[in-house]
PDB file of N, CA and C in Angstrom:
ATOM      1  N   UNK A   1    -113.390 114.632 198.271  1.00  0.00           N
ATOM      2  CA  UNK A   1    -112.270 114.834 197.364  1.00  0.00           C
ATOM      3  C   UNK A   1    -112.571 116.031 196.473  1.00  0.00           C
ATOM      4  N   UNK A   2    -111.395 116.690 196.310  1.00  0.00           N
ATOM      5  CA  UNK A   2    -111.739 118.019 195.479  1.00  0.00           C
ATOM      6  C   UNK A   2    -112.064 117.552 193.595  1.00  0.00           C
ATOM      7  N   UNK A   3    -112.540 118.413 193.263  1.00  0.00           N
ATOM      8  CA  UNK A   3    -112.673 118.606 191.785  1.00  0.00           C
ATOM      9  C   UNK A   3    -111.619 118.499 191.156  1.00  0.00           C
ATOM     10  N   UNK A   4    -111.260 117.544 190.262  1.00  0.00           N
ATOM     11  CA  UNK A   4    -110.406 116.799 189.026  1.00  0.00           C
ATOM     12  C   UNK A   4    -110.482 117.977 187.636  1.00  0.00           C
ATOM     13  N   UNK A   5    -109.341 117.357 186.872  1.00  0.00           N
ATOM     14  CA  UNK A   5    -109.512 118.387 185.938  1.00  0.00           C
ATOM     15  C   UNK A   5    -110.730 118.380 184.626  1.00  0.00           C
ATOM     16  N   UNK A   6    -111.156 116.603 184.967  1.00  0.00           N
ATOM     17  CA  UNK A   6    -112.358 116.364 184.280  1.00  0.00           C
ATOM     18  C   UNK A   6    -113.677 117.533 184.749  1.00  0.00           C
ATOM     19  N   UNK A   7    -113.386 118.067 186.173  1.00  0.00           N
ATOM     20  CA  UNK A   7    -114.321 118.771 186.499  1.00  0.00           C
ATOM     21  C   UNK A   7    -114.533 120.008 186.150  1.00  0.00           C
ATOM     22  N   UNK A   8    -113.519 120.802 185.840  1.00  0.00           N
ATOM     23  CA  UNK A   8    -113.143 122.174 185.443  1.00  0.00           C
ATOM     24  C   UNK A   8    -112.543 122.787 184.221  1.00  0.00           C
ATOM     25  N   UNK A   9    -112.468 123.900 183.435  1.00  0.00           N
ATOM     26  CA  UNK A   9    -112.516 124.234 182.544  1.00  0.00           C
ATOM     27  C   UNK A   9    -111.901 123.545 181.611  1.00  0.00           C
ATOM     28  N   UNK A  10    -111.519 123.400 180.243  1.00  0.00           N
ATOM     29  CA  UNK A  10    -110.924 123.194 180.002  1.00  0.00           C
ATOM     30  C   UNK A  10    -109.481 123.663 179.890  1.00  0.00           C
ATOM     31  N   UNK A  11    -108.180 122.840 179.636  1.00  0.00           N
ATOM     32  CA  UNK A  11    -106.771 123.295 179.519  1.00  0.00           C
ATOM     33  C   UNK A  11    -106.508 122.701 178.151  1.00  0.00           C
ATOM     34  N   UNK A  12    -105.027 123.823 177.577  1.00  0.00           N
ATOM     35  CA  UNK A  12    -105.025 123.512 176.711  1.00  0.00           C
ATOM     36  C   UNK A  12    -103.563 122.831 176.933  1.00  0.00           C
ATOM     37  N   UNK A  13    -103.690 121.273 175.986  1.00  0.00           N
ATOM     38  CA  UNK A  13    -102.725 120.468 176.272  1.00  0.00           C
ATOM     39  C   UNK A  13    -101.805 120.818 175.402  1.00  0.00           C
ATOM     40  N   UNK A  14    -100.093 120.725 175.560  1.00  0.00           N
ATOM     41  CA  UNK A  14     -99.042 120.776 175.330  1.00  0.00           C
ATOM     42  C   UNK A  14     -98.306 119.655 174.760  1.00  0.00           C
ATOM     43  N   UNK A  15     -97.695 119.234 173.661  1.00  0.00           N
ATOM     44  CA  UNK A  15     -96.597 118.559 173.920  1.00  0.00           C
ATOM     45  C   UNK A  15     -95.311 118.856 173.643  1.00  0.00           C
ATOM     46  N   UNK A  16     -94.191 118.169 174.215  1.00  0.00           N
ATOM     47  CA  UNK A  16     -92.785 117.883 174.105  1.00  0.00           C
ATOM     48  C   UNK A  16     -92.070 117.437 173.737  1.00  0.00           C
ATOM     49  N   UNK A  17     -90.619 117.127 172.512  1.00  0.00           N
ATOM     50  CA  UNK A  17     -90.184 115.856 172.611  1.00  0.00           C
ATOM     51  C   UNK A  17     -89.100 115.925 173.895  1.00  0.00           C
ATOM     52  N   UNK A  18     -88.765 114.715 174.237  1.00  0.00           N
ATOM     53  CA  UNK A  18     -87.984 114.412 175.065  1.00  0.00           C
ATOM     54  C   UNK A  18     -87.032 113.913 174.176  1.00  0.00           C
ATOM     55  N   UNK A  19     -85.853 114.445 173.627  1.00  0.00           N
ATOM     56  CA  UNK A  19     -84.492 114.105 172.668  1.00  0.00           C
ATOM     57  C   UNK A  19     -83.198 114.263 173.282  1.00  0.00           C
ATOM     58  N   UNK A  20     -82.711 113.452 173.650  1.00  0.00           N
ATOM     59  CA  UNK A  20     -81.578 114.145 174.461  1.00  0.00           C
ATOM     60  C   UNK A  20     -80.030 113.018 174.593  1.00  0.00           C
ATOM     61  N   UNK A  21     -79.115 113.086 174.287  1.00  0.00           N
ATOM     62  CA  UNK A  21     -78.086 112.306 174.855  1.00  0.00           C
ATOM     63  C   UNK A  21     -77.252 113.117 175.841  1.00  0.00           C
ATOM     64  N   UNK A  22     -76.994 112.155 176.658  1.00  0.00           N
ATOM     65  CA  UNK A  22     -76.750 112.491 178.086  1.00  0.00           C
ATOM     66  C   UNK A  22     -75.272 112.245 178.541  1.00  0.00           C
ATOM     67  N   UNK A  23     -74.451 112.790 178.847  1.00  0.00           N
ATOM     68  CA  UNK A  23     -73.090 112.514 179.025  1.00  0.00           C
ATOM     69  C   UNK A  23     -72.351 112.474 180.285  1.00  0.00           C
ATOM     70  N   UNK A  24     -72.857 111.435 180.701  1.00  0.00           N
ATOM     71  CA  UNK A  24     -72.686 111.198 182.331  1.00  0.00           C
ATOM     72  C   UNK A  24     -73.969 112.102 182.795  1.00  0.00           C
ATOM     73  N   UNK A  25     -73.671 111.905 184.292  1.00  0.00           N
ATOM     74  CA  UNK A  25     -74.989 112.063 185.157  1.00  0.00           C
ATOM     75  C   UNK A  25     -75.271 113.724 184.578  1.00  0.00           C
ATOM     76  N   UNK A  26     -76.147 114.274 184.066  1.00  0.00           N
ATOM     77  CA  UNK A  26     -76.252 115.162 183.790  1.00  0.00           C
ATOM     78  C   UNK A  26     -78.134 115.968 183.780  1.00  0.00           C
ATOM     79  N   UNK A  27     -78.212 117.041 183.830  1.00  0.00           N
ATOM     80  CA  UNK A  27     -79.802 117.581 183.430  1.00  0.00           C
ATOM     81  C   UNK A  27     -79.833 118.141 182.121  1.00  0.00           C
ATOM     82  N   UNK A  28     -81.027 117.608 181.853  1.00  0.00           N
ATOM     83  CA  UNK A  28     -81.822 118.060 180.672  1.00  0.00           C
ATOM     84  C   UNK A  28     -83.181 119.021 181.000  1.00  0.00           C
ATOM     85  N   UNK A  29     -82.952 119.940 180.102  1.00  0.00           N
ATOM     86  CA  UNK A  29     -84.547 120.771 180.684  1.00  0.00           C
ATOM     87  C   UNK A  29     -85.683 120.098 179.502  1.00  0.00           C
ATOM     88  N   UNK A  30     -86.454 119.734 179.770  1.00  0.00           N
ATOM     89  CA  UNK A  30     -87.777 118.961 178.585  1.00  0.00           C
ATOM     90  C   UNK A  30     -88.662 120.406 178.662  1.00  0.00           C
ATOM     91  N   UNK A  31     -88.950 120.752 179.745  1.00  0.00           N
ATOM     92  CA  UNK A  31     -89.880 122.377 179.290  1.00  0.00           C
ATOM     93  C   UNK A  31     -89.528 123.472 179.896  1.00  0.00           C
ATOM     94  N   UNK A  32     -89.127 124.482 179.743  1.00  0.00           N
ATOM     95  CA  UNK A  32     -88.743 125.539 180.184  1.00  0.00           C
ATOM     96  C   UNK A  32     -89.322 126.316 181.118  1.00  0.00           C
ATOM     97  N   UNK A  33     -88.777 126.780 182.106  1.00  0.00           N
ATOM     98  CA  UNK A  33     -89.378 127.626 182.783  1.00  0.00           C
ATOM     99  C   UNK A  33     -91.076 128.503 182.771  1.00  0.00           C
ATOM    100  N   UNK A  34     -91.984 129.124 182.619  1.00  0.00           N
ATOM    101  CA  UNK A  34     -93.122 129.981 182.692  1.00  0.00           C
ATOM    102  C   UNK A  34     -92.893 130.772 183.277  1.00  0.00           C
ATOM    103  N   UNK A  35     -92.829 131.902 183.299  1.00  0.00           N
ATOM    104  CA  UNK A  35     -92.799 132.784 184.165  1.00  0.00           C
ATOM    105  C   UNK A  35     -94.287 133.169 185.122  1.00  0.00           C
ATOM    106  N   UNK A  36     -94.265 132.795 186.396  1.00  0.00           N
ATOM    107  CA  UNK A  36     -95.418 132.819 186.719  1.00  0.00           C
ATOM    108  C   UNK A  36     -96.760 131.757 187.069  1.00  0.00           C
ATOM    109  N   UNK A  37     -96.208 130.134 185.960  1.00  0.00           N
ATOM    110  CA  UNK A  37     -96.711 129.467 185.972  1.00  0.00           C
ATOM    111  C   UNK A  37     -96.203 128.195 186.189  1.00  0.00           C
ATOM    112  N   UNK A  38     -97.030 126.891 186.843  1.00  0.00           N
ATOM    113  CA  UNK A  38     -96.826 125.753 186.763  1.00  0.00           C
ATOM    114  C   UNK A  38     -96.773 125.018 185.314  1.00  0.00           C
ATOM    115  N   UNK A  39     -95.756 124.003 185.611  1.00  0.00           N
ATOM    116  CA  UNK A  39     -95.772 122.814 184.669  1.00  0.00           C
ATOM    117  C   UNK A  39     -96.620 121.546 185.420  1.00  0.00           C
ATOM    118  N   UNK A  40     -97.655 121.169 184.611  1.00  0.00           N
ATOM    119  CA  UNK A  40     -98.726 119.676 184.940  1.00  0.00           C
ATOM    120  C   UNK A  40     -98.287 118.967 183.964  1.00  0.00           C
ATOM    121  N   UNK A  41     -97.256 118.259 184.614  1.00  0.00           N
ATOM    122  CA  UNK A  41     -97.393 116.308 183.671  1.00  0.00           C
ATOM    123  C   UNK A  41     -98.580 116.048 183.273  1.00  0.00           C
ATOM    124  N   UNK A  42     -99.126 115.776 182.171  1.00  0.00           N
ATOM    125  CA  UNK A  42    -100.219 114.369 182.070  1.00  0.00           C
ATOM    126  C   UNK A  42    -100.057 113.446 181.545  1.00  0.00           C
ATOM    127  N   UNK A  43     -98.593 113.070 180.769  1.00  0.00           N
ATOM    128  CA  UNK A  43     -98.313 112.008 180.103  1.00  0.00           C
ATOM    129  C   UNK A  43     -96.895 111.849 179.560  1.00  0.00           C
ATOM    130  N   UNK A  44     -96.318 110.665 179.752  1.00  0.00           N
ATOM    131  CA  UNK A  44     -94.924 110.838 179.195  1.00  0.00           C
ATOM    132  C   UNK A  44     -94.603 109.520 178.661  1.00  0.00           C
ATOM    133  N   UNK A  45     -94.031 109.147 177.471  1.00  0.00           N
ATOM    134  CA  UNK A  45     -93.215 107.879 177.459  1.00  0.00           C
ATOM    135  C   UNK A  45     -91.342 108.467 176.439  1.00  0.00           C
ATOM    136  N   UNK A  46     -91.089 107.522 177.176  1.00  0.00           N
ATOM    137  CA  UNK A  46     -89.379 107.404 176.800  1.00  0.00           C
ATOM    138  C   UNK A  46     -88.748 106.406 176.651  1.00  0.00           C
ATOM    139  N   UNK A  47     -88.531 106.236 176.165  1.00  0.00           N
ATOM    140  CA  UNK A  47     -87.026 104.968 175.580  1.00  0.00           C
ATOM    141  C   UNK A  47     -85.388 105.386 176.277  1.00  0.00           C
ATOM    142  N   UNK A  48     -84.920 104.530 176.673  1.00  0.00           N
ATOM    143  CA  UNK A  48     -83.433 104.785 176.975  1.00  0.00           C
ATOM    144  C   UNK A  48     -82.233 103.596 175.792  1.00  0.00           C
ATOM    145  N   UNK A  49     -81.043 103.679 175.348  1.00  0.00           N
ATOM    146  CA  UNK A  49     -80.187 103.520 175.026  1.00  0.00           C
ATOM    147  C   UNK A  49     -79.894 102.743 175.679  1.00  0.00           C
ATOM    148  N   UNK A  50     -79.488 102.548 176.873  1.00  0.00           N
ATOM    149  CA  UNK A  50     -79.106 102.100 177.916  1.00  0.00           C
ATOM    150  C   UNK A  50     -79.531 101.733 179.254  1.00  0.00           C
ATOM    151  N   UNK A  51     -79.305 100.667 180.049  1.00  0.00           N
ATOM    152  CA  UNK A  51     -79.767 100.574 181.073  1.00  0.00           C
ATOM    153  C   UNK A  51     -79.401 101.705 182.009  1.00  0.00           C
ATOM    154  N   UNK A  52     -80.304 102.410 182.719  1.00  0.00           N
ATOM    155  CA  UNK A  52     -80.438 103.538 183.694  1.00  0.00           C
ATOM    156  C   UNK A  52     -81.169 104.199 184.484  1.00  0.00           C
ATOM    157  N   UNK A  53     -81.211 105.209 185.257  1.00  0.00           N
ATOM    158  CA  UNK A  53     -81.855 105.545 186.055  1.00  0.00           C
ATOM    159  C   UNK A  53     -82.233 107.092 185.776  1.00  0.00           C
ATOM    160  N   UNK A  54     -83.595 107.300 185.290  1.00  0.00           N
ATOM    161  CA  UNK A  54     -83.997 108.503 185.352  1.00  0.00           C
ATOM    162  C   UNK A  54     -84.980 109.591 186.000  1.00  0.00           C
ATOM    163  N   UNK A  55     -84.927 110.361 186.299  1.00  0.00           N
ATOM    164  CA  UNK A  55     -85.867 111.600 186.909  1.00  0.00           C
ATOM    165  C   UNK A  55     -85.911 112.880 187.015  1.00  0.00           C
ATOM    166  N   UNK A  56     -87.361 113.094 187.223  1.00  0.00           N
ATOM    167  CA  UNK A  56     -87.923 114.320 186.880  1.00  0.00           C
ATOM    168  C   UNK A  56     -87.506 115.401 188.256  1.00  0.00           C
ATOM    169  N   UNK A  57     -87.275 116.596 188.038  1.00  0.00           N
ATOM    170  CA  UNK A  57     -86.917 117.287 189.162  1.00  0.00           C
ATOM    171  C   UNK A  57     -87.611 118.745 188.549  1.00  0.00           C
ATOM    172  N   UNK A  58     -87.450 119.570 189.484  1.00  0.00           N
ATOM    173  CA  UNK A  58     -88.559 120.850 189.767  1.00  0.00           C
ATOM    174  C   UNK A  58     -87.373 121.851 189.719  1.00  0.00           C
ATOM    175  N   UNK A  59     -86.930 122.003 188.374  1.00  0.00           N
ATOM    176  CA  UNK A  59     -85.784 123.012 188.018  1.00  0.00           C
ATOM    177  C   UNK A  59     -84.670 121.996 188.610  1.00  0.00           C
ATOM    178  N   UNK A  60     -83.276 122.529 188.024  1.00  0.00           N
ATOM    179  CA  UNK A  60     -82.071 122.025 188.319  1.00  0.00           C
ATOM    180  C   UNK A  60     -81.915 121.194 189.071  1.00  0.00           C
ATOM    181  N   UNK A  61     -81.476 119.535 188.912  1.00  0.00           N
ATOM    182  CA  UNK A  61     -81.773 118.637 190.216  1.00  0.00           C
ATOM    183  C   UNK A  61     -80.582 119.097 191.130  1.00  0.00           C
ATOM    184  N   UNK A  62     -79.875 120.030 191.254  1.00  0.00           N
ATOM    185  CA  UNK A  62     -78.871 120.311 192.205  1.00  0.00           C
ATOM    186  C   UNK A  62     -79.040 121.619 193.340  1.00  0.00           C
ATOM    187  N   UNK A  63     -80.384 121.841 192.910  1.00  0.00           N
ATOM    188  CA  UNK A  63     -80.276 123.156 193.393  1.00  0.00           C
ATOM    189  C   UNK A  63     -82.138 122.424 194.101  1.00  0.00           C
ATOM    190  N   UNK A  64     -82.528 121.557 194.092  1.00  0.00           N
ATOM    191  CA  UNK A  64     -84.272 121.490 194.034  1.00  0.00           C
ATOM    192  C   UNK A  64     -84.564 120.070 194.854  1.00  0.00           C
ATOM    193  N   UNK A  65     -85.990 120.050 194.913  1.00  0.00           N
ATOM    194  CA  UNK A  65     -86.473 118.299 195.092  1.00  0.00           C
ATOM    195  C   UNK A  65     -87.082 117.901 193.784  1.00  0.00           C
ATOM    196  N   UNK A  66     -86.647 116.738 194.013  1.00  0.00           N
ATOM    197  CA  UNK A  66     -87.407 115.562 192.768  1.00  0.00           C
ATOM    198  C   UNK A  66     -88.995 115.891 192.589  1.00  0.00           C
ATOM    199  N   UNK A  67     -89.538 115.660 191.208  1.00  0.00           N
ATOM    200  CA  UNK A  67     -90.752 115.340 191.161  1.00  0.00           C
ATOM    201  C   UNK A  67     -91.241 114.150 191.412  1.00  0.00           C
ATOM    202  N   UNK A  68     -90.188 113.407 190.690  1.00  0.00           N
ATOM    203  CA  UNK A  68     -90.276 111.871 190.983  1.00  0.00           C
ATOM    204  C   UNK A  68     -89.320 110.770 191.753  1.00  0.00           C
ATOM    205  N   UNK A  69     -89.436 109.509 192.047  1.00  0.00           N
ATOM    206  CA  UNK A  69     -88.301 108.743 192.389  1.00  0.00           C
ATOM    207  C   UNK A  69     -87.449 108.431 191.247  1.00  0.00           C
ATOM    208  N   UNK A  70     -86.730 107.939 191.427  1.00  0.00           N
ATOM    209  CA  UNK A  70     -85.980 107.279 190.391  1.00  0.00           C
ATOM    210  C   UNK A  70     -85.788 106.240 189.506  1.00  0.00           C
ATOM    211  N   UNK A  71     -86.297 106.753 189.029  1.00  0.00           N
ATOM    212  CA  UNK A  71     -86.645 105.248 187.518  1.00  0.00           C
ATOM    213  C   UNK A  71     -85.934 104.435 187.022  1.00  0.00           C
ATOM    214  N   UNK A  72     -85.991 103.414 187.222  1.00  0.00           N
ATOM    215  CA  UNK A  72     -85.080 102.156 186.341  1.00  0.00           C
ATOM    216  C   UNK A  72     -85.293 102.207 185.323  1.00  0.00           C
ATOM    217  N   UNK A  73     -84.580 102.207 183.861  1.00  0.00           N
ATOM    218  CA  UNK A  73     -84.935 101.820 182.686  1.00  0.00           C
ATOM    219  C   UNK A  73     -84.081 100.676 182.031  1.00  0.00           C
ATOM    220  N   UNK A  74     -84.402  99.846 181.756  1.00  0.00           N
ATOM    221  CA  UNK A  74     -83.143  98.357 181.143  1.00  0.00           C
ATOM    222  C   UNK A  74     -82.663  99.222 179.695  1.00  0.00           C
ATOM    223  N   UNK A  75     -81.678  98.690 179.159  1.00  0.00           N
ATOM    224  CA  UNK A  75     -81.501  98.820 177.794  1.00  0.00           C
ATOM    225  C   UNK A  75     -82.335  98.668 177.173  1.00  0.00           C
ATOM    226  N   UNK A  76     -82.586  99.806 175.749  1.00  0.00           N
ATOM    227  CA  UNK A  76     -83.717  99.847 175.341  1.00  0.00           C
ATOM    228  C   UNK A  76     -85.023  99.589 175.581  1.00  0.00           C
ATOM    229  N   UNK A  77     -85.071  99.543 176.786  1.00  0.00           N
ATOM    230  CA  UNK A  77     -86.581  99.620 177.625  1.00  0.00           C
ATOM    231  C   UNK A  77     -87.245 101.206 177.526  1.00  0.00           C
ATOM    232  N   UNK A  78     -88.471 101.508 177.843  1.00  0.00           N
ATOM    233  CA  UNK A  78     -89.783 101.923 178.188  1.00  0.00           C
ATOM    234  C   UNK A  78     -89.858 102.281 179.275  1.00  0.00           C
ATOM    235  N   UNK A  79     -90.343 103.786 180.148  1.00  0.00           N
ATOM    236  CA  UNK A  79     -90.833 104.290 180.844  1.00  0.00           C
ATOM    237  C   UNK A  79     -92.389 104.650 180.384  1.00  0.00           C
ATOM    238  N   UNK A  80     -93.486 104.577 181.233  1.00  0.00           N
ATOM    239  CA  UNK A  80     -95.019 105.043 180.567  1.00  0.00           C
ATOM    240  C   UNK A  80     -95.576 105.619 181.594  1.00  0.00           C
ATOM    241  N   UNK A  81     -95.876 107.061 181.530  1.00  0.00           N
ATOM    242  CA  UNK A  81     -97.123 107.649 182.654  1.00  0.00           C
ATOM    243  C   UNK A  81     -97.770 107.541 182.153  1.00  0.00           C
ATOM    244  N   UNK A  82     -99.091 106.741 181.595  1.00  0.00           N
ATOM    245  CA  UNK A  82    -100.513 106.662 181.218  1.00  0.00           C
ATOM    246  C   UNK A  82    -101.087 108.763 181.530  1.00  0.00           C
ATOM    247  N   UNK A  83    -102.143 108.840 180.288  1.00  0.00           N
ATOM    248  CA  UNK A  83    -102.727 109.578 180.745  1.00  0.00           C
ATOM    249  C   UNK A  83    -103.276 110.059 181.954  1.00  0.00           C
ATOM    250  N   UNK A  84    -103.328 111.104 182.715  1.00  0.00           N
ATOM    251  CA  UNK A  84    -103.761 111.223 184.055  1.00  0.00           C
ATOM    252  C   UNK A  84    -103.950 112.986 183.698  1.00  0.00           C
ATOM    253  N   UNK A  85    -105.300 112.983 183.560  1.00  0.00           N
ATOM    254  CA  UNK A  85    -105.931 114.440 183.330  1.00  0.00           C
ATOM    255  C   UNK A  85    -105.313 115.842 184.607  1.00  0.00           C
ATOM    256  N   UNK A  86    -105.721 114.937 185.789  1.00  0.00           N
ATOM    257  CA  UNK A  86    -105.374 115.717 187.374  1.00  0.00           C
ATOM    258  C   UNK A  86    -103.544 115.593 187.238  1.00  0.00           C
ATOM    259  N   UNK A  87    -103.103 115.149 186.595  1.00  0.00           N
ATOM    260  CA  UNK A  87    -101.361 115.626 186.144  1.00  0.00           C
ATOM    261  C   UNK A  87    -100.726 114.419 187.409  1.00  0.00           C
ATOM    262  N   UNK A  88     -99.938 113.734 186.587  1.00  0.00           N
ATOM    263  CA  UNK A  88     -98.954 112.470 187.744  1.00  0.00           C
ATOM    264  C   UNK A  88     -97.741 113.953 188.794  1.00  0.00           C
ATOM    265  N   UNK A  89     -97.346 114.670 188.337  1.00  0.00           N
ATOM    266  CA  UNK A  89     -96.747 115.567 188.874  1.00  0.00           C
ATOM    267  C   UNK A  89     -96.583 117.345 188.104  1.00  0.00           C
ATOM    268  N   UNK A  90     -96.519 118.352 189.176  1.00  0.00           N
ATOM    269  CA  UNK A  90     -96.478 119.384 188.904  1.00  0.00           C
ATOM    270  C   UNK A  90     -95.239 120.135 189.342  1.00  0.00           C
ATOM    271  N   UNK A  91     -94.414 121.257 188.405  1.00  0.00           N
ATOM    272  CA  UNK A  91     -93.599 121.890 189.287  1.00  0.00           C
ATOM    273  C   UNK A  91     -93.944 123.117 189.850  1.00  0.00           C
ATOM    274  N   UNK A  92     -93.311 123.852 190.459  1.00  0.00           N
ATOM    275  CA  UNK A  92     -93.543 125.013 190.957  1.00  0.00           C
ATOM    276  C   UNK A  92     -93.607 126.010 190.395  1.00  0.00           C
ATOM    277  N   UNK A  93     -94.532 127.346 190.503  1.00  0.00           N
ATOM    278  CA  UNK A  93     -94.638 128.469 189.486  1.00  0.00           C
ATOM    279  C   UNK A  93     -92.990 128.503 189.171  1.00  0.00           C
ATOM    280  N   UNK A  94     -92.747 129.248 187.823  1.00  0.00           N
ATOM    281  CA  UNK A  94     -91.384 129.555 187.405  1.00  0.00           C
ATOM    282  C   UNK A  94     -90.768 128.700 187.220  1.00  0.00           C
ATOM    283  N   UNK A  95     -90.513 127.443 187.694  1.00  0.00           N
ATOM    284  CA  UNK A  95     -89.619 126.469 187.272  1.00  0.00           C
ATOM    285  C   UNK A  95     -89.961 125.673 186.206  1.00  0.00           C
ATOM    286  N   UNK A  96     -88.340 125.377 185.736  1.00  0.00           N
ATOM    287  CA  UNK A  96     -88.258 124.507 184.065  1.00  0.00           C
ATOM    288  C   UNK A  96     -88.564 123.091 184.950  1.00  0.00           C
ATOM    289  N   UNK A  97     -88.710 122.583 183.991  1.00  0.00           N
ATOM    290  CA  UNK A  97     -89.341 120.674 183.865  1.00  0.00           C
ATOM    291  C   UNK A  97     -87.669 120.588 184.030  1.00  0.00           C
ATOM    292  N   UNK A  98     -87.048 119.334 184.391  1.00  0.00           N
ATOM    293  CA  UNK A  98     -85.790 119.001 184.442  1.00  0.00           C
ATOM    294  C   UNK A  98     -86.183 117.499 184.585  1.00  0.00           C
ATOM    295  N   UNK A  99     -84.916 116.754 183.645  1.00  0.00           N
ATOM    296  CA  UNK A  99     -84.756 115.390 183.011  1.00  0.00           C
ATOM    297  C   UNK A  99     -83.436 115.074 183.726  1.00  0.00           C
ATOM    298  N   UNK A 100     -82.934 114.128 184.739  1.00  0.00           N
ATOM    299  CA  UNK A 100     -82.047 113.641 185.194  1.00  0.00           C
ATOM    300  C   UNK A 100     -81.200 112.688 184.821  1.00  0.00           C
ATOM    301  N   UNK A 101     -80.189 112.674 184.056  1.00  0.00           N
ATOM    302  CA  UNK A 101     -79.759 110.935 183.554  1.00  0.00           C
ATOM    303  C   UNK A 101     -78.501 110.476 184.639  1.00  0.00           C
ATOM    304  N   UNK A 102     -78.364 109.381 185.315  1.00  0.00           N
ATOM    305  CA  UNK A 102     -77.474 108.884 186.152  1.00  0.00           C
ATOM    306  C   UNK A 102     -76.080 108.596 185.427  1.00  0.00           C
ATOM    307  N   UNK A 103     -75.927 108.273 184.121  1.00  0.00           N
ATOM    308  CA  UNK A 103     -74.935 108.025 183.875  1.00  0.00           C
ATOM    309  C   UNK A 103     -75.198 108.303 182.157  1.00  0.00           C
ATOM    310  N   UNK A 104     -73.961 107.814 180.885  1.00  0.00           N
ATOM    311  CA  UNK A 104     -74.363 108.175 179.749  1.00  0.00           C
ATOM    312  C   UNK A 104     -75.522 107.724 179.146  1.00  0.00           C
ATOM    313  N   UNK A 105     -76.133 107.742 178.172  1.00  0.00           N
ATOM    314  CA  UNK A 105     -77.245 107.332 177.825  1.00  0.00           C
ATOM    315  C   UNK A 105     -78.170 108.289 176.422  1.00  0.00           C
ATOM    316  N   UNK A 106     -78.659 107.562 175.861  1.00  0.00           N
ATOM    317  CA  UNK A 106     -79.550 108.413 174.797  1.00  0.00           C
ATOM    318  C   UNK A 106     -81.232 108.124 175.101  1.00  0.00           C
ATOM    319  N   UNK A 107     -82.098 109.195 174.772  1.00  0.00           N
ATOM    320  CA  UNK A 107     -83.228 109.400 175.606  1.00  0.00           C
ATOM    321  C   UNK A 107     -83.950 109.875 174.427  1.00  0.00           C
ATOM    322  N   UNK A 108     -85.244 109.286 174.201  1.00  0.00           N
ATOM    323  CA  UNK A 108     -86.048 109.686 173.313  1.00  0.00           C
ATOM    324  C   UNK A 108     -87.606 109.607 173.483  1.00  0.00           C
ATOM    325  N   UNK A 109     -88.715 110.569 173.443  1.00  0.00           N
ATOM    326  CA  UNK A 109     -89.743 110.120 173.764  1.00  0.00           C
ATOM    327  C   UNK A 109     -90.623 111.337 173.825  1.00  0.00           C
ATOM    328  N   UNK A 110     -91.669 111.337 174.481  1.00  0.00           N
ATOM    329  CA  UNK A 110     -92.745 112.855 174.269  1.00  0.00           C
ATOM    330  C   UNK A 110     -93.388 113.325 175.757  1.00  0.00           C
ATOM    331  N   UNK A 111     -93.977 114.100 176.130  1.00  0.00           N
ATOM    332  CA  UNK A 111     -94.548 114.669 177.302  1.00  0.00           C
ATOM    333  C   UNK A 111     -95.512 115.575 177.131  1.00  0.00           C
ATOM    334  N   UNK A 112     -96.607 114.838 177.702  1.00  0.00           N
ATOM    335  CA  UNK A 112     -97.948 115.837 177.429  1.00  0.00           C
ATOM    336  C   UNK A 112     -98.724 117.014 179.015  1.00  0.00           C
ATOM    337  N   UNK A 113     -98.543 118.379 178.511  1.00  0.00           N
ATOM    338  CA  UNK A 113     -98.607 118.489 180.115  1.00  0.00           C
ATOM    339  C   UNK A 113     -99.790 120.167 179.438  1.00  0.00           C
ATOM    340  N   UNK A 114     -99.850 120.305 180.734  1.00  0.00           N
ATOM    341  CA  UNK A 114    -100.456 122.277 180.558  1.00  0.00           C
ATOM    342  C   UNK A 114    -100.060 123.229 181.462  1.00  0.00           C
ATOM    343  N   UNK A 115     -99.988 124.363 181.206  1.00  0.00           N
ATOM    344  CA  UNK A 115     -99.559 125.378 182.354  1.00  0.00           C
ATOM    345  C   UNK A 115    -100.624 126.000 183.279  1.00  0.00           C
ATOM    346  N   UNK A 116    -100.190 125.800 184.451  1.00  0.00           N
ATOM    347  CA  UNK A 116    -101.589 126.993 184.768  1.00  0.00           C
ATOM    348  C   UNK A 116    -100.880 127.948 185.802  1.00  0.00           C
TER     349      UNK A 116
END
């Protein structure tokens, strides 16, 4: 198995809030584009308003593939990626982080990630 990020230099960690109300199925960008560089998840939690379905996509979910599947969240329920140094998901150089909501909903929460 290759070398983890415990193995290699250090990065410098980032965070985000995730704030957003959502008006019907719609995208949210949580981090913007890099020019040049990846976005590494290492941590996220969120709250929803509402019972729903959310996900992460690799720039515009209309134009891209998912980072992730699609998340159930109940009313006022909890999504949690636990810390994960080696990153739960990455997007592609240049592309923004993108937040998916299935239907209306209010979204609140943080995201810890680094660029490389």
């Amino acid at each position: 198995m290759g070398a983890g990020l415990r193995d290699i230099s250090p990065k410098e960690v980032l965070s985000a809030p995730i704030s957003n109300q959502f008006s019907g199925n719609a995208d949210h960008t949580v981090i913007a584009a890099v020019t040049g560089k990846k976005i590494v998840v290492i941590g996220f939690f969120f709250t929803a308003s509402a019972a729903q379905t959310l996900q992460f996509f690799n720039g515009a979910s209309s134009e891209t593939n998912p980072l992730t599947g699609t998340m159930t969240v109940n009313a006022n329920g909890w999504i949690k990626g636990n810390y994960n140094p080696d990153g739960h998901f990455t997007t592609s150089a240049g592309k923004a982080l993108v937040l998916e909501s299935g239907n209306t909903v209010t979204v609140g929460g943080w995201i810890n990630y680094y660029v490389e």
